[in-house]
N, C-alpha and C. Protein backbone atom coordinates (compact mmCIF):
# COMPACT_ATOMS: atom_id res chain seq x y z
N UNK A 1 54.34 13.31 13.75
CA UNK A 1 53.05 12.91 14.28
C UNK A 1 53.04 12.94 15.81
N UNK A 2 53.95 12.37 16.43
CA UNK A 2 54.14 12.68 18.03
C UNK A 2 54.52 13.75 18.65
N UNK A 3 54.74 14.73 17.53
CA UNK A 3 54.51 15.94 18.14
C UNK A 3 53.84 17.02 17.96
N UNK A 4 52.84 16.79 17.21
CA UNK A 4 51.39 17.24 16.97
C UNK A 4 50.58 16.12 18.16
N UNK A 5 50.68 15.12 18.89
CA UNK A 5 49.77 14.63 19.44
C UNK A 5 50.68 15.08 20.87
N UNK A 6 51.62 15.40 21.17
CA UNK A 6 52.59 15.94 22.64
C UNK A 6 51.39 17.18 22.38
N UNK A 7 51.55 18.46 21.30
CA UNK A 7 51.17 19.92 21.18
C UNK A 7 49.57 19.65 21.61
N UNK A 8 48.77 18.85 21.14
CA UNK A 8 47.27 18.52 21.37
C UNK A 8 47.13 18.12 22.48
N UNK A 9 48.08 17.29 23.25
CA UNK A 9 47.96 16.99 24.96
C UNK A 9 48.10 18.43 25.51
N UNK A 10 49.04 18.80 25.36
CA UNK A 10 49.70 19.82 26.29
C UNK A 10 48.32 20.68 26.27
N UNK A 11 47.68 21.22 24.69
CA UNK A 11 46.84 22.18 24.86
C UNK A 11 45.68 21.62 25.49
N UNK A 12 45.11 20.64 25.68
CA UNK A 12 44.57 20.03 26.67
C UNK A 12 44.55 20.03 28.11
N UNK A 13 46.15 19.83 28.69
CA UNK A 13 46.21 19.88 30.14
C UNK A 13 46.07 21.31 30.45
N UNK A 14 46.70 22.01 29.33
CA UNK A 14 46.41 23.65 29.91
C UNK A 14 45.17 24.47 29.99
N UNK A 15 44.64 24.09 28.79
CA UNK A 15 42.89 23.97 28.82
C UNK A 15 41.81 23.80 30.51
N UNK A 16 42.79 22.62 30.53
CA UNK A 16 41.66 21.94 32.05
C UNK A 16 42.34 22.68 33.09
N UNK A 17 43.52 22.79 33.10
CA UNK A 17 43.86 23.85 34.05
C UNK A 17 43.28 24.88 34.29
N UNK A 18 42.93 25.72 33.55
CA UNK A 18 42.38 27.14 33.14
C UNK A 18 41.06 27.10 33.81
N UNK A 19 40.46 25.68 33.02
CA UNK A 19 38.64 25.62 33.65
C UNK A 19 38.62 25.12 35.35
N UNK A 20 39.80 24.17 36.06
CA UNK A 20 40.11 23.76 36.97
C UNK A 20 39.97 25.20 38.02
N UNK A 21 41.10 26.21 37.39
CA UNK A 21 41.52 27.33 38.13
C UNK A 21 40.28 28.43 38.43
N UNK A 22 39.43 28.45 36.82
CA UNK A 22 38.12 29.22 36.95
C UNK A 22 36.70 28.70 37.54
N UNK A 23 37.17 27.58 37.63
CA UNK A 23 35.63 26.62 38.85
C UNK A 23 36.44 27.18 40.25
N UNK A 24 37.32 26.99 40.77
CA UNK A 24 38.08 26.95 42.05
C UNK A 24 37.40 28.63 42.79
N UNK A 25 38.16 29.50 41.60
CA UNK A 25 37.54 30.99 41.40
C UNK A 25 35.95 31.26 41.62
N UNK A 26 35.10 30.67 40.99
CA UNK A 26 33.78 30.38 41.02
C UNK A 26 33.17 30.28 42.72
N UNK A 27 33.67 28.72 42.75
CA UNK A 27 33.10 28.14 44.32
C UNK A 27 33.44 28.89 45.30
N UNK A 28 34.72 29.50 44.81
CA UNK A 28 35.48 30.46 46.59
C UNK A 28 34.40 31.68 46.82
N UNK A 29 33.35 31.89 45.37
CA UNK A 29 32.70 33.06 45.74
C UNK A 29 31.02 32.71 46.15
N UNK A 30 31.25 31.56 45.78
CA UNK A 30 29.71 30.98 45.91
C UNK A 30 29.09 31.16 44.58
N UNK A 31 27.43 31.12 45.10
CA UNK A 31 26.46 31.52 43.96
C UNK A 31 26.24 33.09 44.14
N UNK A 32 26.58 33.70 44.84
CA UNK A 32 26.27 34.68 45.42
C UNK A 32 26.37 36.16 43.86
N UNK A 33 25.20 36.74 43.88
CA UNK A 33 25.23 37.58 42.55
C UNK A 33 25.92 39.48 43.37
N UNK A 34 26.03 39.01 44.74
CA UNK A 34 27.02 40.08 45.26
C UNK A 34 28.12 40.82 44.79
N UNK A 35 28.75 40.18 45.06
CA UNK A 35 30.37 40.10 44.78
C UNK A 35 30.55 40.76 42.99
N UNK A 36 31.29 41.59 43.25
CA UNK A 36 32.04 42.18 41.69
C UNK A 36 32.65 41.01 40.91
N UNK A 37 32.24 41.23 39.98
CA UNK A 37 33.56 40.01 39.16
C UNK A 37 34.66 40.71 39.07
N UNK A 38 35.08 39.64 39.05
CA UNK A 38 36.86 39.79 39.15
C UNK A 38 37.54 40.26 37.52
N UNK A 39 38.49 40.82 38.02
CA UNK A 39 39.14 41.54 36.49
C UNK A 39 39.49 40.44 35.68
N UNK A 40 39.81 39.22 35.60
CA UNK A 40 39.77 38.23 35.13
C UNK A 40 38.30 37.58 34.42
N UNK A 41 37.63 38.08 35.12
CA UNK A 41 36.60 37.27 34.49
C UNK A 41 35.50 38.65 33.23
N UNK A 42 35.51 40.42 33.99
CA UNK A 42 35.60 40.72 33.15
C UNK A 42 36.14 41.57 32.15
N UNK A 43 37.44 40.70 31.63
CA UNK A 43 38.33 40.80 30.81
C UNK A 43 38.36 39.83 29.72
N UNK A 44 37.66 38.61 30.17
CA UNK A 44 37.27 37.38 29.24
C UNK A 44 35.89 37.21 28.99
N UNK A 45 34.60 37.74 29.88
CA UNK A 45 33.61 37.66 29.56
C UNK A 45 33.17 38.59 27.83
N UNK A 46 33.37 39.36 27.90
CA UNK A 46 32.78 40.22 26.84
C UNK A 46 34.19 39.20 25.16
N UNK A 47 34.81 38.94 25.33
CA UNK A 47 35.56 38.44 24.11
C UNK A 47 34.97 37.20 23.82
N UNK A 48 34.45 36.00 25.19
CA UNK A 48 33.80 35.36 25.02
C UNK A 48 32.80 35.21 23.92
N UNK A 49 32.03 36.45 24.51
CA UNK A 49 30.93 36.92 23.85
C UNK A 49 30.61 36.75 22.57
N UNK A 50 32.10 37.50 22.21
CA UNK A 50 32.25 37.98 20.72
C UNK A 50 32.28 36.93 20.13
N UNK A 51 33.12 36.17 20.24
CA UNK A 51 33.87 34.98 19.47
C UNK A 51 32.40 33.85 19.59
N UNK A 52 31.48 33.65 20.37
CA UNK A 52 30.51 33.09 20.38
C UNK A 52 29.28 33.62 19.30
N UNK A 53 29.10 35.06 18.66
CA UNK A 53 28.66 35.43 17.68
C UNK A 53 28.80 35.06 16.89
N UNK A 54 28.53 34.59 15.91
CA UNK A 54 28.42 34.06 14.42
C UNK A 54 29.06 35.26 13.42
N UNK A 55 29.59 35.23 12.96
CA UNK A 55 30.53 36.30 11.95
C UNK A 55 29.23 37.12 11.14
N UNK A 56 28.44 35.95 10.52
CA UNK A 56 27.63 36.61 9.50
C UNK A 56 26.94 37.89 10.34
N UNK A 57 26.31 37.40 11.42
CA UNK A 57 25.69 38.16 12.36
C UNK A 57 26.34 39.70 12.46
N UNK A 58 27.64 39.28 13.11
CA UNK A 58 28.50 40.53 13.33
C UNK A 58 28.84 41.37 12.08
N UNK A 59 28.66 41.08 11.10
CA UNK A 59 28.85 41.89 9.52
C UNK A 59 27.40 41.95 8.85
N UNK A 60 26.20 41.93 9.52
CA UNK A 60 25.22 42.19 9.06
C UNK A 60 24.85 43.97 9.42
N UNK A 61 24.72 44.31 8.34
CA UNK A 61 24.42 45.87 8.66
C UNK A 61 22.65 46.07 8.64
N UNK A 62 23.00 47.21 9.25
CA UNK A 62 21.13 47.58 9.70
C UNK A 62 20.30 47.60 8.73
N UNK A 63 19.70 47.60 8.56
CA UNK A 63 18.72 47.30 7.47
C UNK A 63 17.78 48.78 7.39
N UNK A 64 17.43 49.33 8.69
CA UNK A 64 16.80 49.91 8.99
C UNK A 64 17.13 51.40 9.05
N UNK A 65 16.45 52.48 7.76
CA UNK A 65 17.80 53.70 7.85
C UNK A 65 17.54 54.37 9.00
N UNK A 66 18.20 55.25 9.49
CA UNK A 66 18.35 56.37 10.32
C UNK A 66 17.66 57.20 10.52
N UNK A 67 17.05 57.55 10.93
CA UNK A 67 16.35 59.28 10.80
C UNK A 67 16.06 59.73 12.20
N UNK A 68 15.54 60.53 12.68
CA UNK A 68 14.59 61.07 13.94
C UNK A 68 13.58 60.03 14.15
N UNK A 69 12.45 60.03 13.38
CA UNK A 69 11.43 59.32 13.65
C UNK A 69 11.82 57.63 14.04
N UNK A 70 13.03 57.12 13.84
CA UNK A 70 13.77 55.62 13.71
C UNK A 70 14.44 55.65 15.69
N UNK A 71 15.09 56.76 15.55
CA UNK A 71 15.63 57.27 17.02
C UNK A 71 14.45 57.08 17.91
N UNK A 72 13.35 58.24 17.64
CA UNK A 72 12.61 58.00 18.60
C UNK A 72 11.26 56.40 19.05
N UNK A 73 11.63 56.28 17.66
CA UNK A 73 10.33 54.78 18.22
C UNK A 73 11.86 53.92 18.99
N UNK A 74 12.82 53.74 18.51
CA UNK A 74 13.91 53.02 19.03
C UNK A 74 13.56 53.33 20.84
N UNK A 75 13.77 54.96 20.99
CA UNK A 75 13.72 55.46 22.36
C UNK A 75 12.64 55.02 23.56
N UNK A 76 10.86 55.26 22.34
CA UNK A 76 10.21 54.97 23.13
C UNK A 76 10.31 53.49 23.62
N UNK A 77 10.42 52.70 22.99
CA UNK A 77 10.20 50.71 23.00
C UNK A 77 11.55 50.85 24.01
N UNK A 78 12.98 51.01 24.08
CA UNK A 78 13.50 51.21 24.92
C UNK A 78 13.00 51.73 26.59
N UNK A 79 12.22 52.77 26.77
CA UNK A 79 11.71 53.30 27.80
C UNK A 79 10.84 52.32 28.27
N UNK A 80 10.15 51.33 27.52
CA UNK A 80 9.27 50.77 27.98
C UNK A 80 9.46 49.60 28.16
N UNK A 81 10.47 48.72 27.39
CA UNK A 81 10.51 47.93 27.90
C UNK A 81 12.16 47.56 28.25
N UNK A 82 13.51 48.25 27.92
CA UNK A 82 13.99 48.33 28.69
C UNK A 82 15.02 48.75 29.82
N UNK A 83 14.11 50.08 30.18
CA UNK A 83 14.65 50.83 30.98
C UNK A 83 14.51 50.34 32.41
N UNK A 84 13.97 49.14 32.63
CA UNK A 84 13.83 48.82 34.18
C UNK A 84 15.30 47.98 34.47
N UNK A 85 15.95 47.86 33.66
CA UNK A 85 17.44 46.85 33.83
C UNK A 85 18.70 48.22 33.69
N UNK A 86 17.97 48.43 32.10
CA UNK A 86 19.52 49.06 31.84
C UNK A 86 19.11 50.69 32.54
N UNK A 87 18.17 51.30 32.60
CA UNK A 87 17.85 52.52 32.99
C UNK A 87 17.74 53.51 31.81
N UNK A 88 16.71 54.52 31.76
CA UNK A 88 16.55 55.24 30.47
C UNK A 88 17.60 55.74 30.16
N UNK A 89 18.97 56.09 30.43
CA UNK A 89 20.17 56.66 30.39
C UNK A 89 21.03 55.58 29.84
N UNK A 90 20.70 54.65 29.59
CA UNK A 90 21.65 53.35 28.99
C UNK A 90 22.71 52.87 30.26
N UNK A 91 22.55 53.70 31.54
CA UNK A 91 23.91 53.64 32.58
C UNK A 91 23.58 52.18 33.44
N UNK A 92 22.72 51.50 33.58
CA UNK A 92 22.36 50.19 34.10
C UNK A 92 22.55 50.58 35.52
N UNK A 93 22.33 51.71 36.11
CA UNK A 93 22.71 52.21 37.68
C UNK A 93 21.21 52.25 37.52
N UNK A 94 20.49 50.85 38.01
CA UNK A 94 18.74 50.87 38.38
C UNK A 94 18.83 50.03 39.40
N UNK A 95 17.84 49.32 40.07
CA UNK A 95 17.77 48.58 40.90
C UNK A 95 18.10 47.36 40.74
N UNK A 96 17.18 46.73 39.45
CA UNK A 96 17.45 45.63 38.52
C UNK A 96 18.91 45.46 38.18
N UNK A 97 19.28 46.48 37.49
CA UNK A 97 20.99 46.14 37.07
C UNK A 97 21.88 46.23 38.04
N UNK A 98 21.62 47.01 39.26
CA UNK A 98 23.27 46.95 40.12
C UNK A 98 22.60 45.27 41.16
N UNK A 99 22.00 44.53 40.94
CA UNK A 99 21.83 43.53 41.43
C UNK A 99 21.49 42.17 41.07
N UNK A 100 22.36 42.43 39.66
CA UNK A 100 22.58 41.58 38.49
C UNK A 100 23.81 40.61 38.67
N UNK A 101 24.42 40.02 38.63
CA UNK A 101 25.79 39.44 38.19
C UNK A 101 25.92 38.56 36.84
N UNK A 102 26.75 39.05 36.00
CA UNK A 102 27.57 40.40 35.80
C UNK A 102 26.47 41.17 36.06
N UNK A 103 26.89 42.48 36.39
CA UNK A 103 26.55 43.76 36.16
C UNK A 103 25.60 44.44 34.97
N UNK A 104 24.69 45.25 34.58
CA UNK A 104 24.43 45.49 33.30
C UNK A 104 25.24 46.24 32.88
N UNK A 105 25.95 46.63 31.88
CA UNK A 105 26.78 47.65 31.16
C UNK A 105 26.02 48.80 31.14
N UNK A 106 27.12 49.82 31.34
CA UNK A 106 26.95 51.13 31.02
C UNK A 106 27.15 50.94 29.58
N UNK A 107 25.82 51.31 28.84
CA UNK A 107 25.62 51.38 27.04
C UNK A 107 26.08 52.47 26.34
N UNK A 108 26.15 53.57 27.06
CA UNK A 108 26.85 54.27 26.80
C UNK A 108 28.52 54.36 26.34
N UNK A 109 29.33 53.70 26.72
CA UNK A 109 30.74 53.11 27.04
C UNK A 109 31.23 53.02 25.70
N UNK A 110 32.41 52.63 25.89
CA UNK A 110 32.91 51.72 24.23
C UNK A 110 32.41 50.34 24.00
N UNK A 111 32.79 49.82 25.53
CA UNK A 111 32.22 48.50 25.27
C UNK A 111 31.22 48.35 24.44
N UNK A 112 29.83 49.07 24.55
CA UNK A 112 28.69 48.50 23.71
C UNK A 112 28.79 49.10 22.61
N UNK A 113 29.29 50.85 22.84
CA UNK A 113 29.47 51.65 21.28
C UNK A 113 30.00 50.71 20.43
N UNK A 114 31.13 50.42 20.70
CA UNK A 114 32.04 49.67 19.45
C UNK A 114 31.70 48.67 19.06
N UNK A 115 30.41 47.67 19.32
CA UNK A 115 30.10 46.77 19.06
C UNK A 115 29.42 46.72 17.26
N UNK A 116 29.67 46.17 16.73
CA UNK A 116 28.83 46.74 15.23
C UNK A 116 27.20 46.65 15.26
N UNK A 117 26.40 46.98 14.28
CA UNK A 117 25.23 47.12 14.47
C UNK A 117 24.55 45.52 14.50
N UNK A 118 25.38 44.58 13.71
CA UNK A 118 24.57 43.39 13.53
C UNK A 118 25.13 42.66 15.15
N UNK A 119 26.01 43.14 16.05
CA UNK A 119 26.57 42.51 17.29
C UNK A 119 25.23 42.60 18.34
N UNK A 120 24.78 43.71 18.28
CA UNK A 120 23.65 44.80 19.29
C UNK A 120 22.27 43.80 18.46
N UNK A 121 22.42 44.16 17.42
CA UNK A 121 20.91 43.22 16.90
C UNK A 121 21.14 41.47 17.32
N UNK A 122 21.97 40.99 17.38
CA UNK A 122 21.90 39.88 17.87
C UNK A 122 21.87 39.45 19.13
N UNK A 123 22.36 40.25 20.25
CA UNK A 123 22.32 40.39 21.44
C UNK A 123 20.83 40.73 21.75
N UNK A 124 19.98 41.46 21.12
CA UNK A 124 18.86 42.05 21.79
C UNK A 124 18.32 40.67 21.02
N UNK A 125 17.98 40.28 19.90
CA UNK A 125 17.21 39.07 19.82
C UNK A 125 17.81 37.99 20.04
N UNK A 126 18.82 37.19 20.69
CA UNK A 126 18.98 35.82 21.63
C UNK A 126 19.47 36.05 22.80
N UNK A 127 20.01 37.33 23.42
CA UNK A 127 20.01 36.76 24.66
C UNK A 127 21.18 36.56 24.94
N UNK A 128 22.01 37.27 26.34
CA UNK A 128 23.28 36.41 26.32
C UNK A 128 23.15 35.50 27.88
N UNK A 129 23.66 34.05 27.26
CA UNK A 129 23.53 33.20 28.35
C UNK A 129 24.64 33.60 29.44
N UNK A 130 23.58 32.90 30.49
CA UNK A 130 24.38 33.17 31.79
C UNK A 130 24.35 34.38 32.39
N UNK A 131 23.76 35.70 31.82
CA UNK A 131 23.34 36.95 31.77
C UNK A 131 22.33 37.11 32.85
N UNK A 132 21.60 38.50 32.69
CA UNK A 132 20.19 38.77 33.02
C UNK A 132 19.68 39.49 31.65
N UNK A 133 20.37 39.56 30.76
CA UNK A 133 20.07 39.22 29.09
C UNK A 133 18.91 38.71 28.72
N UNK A 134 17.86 38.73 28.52
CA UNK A 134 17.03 37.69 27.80
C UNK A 134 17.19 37.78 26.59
N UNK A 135 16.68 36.89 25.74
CA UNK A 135 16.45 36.55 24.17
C UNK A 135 14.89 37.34 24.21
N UNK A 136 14.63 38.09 23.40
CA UNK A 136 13.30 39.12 22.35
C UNK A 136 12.90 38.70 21.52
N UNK A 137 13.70 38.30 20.33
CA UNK A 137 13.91 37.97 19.24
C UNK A 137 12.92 36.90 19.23
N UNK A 138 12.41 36.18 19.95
CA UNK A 138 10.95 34.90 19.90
C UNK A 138 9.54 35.48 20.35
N UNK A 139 9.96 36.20 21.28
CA UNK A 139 8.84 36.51 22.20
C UNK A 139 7.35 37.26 21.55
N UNK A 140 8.94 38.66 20.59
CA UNK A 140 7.92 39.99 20.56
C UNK A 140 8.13 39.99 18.59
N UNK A 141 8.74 38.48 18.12
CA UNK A 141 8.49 38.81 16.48
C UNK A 141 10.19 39.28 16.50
N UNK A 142 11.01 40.09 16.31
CA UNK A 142 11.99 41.21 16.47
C UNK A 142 12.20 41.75 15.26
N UNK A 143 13.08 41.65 14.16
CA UNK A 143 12.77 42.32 13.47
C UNK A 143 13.42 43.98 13.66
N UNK A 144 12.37 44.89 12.70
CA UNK A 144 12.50 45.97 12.62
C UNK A 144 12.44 46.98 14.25
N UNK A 145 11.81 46.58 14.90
CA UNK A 145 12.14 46.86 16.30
C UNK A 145 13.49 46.71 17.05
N UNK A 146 13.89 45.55 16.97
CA UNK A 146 15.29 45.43 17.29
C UNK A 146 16.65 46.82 16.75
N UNK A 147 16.17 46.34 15.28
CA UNK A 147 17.00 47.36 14.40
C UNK A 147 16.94 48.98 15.07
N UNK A 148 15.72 49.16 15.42
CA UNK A 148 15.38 51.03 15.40
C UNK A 148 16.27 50.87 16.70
N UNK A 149 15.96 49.85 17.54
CA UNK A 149 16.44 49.62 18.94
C UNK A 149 18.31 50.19 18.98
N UNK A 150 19.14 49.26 18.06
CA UNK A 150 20.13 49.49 18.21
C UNK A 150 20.83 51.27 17.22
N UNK A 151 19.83 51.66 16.51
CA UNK A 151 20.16 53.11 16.87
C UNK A 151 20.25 53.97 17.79
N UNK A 152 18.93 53.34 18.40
CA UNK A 152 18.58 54.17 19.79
C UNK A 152 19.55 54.40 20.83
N UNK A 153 20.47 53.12 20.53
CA UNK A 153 21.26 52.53 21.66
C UNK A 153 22.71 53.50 20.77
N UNK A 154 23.14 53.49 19.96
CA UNK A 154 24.06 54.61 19.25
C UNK A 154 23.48 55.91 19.80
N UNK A 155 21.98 56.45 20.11
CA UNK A 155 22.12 57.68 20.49
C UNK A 155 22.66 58.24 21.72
N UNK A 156 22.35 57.12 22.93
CA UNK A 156 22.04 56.98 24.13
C UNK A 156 23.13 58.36 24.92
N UNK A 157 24.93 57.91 24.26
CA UNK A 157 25.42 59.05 24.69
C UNK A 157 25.55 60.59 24.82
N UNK A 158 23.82 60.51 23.62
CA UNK A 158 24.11 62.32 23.53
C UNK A 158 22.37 62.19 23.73
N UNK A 159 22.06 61.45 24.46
CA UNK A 159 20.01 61.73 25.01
C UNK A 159 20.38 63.35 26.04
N UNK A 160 19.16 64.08 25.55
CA UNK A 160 19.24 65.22 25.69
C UNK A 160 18.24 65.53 27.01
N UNK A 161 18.25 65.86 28.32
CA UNK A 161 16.98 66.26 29.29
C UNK A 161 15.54 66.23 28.70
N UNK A 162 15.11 66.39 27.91
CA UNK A 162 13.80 66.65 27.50
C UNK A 162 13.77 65.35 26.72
N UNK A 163 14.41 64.40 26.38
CA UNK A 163 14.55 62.83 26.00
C UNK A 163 14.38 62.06 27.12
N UNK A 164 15.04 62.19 28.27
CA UNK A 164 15.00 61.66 29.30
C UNK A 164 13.82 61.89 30.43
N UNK A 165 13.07 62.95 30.14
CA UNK A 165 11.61 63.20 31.10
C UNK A 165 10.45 62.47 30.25
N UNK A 166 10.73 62.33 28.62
CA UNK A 166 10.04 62.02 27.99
C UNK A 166 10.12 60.55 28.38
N UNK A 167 10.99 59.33 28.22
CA UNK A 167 11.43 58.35 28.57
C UNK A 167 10.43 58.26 30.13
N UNK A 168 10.87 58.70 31.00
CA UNK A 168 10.14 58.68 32.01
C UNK A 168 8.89 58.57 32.23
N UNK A 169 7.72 59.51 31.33
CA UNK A 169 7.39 59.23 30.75
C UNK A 169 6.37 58.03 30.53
N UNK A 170 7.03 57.08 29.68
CA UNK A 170 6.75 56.42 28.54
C UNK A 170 7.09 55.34 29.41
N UNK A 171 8.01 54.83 31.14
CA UNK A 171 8.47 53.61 31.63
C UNK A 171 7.35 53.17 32.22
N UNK A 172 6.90 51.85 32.24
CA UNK A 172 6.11 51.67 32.54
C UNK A 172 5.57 51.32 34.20
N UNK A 173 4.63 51.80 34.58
CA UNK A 173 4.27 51.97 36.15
C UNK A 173 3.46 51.21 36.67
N UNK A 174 4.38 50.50 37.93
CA UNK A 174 3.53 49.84 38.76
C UNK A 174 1.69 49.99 39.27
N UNK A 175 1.50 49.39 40.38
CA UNK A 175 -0.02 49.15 40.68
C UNK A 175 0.48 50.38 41.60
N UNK A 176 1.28 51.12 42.39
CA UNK A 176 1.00 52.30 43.41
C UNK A 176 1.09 53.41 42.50
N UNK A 177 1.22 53.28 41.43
CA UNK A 177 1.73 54.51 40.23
C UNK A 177 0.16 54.77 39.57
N UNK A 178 -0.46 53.96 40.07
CA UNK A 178 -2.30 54.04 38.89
C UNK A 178 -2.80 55.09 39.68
N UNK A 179 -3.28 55.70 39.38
CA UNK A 179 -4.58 56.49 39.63
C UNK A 179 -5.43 56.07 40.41
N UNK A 180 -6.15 56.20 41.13
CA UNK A 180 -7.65 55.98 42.08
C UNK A 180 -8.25 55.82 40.76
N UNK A 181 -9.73 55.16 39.93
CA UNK A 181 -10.22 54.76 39.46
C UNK A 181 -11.44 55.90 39.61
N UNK A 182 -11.90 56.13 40.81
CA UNK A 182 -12.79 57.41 41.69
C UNK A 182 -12.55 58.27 41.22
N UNK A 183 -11.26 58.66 41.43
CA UNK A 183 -10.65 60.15 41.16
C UNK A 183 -10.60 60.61 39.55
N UNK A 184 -10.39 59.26 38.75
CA UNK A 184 -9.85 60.10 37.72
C UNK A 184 -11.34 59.87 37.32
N UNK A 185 -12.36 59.14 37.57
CA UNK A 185 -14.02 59.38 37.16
C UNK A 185 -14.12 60.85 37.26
N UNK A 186 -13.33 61.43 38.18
CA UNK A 186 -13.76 62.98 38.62
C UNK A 186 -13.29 64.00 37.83
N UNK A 187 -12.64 63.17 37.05
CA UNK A 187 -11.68 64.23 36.37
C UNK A 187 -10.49 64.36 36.55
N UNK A 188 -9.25 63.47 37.28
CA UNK A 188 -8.46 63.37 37.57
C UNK A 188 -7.50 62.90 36.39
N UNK A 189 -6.17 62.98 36.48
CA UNK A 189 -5.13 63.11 35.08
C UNK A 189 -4.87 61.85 35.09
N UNK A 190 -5.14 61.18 33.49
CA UNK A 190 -5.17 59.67 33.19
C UNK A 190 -3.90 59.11 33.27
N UNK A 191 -4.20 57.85 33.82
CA UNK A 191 -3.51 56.90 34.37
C UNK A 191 -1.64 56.77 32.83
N UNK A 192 -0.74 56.49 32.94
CA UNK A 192 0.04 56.05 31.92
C UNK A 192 -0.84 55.22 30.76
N UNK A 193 -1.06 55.20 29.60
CA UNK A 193 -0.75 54.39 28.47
C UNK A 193 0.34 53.51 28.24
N UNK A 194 -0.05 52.30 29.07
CA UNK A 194 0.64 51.00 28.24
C UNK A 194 1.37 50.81 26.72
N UNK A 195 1.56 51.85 25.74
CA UNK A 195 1.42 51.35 24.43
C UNK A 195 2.04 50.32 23.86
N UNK A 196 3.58 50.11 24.56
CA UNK A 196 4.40 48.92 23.86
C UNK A 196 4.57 47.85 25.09
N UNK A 197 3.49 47.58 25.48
CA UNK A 197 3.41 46.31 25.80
C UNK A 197 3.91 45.32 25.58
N UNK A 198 3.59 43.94 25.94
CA UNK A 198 4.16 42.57 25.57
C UNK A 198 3.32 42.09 24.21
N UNK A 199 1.99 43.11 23.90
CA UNK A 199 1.62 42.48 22.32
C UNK A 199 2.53 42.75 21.09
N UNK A 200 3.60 43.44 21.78
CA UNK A 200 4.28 43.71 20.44
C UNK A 200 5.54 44.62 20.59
N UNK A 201 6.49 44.67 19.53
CA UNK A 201 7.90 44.94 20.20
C UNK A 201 8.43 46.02 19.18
């Protein structure tokens, strides 16, 4: 018995050590979303991750089959709503993502490839804390959207040029990106279509 309660201290003091050593790490850098994380942190962030998933989650398979037509609604809802973080290329080299901390992942990678399909569906509907992640999954219903989503996100490494102008496309454009109102009365080429808006995901 006293040495199951020595083994439960010890893993304790080493415990607080660890969080002691990773606050210390923290403050020396500030709040500052500058600074690279450190190979330490991501080397433990993404396992974190994992182990914070719910098993069932992670062994839930897609529901949603495969096809072209599954790819591309995945692609478009991606382009639109979110290619302003991760970038239509899945590479997170946008404005939004290289001024993130963490970083957004290149989706392309193993990191996200290897993730299983129910890992990617749970990530896109809650959100990973502490992220620039949001949770979907309340907002926009999720669902079957999510699902087409994480095919989309399996295609990402083989999106083809004529996927990627299309994407372009389909991202959605600021107030200097509209049309004159005048002009296109005149006949001028209509403004983008909104289609996947915030009414629906």
């Amino acid at each position: 018995m006293r040495l199951l309660l020595r083994l439960i201290v010890a893993i304790l003091v080493i415990a607080g050590m660890w969080a002691l050593a990773a606050g210390a790490l923290f403050m020396a850098g500030g709040i500052s979303a500058r600074q690279e994380p450190s190979k330490l942190e991501s080397a433990l962030a993404p396992r974190l991750r994992s182990m914070a998933i719910p098993s069932a989650a992670k062994n839930t398979p897609n529901p949603v089959p495969a096809s072209a037509e599954v790819v591309k609604a995945g692609m478009d809802h991606f382009a639109d709503h979110c290619a302003v973080c991760h970038g239509n290329d899945g590479s997170g080299d946008t404005e939004m993502g290289r001024h993130l901390y963490p970083r957004v992942p290149d989706m392309r990678q193993t990191a996200t490839q290897n993730l299983t399909d129910g890992e990617l569906f749970y990530i896109i509907e809650n959100g990973v804390r502490l992220t620039g992640m949001p949770a979907w999954g309340g907002e926009h219903g999720g669902g079957d959207s999510s699902w087409k989503l994480v095919h989309f996100i399996r295609h990402l490494p083989k999106l083809t040029p004529d996927e990627l102008k299309e994407m372009k496309r389909l991202n959605p454009k600021g107030p200097d990106d509209q049309i004159d109102p005048d002009e296109f009365l005149k006949g001028g080429e209509a403004p983008h279509e909104h289609t996947h808006g915030r009414g629906g995901k």
